[in-house]
N, C-alpha and C. Protein backbone atom coordinates (compact mmCIF):
# COMPACT_ATOMS: atom_id res chain seq x y z
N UNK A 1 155.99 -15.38 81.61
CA UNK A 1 155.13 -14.43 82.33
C UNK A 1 153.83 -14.22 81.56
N UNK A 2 152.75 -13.62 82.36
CA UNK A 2 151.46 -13.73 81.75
C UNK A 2 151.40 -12.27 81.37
N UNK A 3 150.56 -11.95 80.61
CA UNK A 3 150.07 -10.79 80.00
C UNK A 3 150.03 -9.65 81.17
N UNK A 4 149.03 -10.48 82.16
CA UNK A 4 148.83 -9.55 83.31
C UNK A 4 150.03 -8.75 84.31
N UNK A 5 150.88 -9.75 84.18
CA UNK A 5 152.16 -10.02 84.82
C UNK A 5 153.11 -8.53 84.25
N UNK A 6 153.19 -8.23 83.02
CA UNK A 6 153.87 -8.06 82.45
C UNK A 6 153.26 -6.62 82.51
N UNK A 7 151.87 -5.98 82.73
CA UNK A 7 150.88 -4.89 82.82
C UNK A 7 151.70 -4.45 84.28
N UNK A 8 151.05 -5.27 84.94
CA UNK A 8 151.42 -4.80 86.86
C UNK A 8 153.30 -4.39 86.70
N UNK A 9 153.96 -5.13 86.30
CA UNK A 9 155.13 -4.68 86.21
C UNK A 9 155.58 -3.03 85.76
N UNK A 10 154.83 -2.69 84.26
CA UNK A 10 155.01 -1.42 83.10
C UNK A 10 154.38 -0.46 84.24
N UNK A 11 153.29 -1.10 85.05
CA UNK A 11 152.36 0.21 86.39
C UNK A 11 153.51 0.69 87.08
N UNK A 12 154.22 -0.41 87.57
CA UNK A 12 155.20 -0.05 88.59
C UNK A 12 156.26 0.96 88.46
N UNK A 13 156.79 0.43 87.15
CA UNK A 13 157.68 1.48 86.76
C UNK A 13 157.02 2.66 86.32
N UNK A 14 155.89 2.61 86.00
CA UNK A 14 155.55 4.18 85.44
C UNK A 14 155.37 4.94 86.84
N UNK A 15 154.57 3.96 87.96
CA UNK A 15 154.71 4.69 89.37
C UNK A 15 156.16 5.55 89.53
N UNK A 16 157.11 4.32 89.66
CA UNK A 16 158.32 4.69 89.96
C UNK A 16 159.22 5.94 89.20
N UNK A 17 158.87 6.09 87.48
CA UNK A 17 159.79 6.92 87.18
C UNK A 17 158.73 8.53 87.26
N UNK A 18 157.26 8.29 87.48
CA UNK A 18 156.24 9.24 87.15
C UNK A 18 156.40 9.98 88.81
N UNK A 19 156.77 9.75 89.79
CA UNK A 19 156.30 10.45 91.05
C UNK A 19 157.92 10.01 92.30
N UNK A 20 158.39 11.31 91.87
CA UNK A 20 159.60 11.70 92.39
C UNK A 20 158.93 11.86 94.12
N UNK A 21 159.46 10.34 94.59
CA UNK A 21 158.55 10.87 96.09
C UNK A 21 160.29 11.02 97.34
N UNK A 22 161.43 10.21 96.45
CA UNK A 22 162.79 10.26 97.16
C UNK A 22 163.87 10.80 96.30
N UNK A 23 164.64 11.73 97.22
CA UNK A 23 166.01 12.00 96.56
C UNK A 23 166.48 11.43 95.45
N UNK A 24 166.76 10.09 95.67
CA UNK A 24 167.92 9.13 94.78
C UNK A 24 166.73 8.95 93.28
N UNK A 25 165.35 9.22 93.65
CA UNK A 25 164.67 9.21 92.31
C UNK A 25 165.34 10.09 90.97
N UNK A 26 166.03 11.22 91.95
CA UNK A 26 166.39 11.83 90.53
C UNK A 26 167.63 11.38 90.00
N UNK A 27 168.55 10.69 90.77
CA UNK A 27 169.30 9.83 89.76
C UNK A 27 169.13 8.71 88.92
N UNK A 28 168.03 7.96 89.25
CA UNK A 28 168.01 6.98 88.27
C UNK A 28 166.52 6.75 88.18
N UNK A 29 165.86 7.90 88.06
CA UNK A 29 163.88 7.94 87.54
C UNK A 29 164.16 7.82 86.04
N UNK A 30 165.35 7.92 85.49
CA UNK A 30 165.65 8.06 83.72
C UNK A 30 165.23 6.40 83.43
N UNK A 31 165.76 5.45 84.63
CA UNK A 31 166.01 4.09 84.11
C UNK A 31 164.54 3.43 83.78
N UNK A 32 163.14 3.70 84.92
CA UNK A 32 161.99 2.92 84.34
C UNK A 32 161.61 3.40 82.79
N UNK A 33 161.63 4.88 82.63
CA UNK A 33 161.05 5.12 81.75
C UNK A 33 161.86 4.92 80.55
N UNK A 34 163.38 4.93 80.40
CA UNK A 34 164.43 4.02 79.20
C UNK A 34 163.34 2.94 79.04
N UNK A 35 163.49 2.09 79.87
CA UNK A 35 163.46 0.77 79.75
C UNK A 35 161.56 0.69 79.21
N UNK A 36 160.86 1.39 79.64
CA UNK A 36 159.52 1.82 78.81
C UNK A 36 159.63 1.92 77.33
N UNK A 37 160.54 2.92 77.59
CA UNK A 37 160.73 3.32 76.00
C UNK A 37 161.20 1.95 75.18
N UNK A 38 162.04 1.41 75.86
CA UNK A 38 162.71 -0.17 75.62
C UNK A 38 161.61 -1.41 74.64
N UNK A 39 160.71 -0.96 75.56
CA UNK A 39 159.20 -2.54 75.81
C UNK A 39 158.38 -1.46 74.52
N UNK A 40 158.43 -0.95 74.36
CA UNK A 40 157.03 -0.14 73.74
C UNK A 40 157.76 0.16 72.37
């Protein structure tokens, strides 16, 4: 994967665990940002 690749991906999940827009977000919004914590 390319650099860029790998940016657009870390966006997504920060979208995903940063903005509780569905229910089931609050069961597993813990997992993008683990896995942030993971990469970083």
């Amino acid at each position: 994967m390319t650099l860029s690749t790998i940016i657009i991906i870390l966006l997504i999940l920060l979208l995903i665990g940063a903005i509780p827009a569905w229910p089931c977000s609050l069961s597993w919004g813990a997992y993008p940002s683990g896995i942030l914590g993971v990469v970083l």
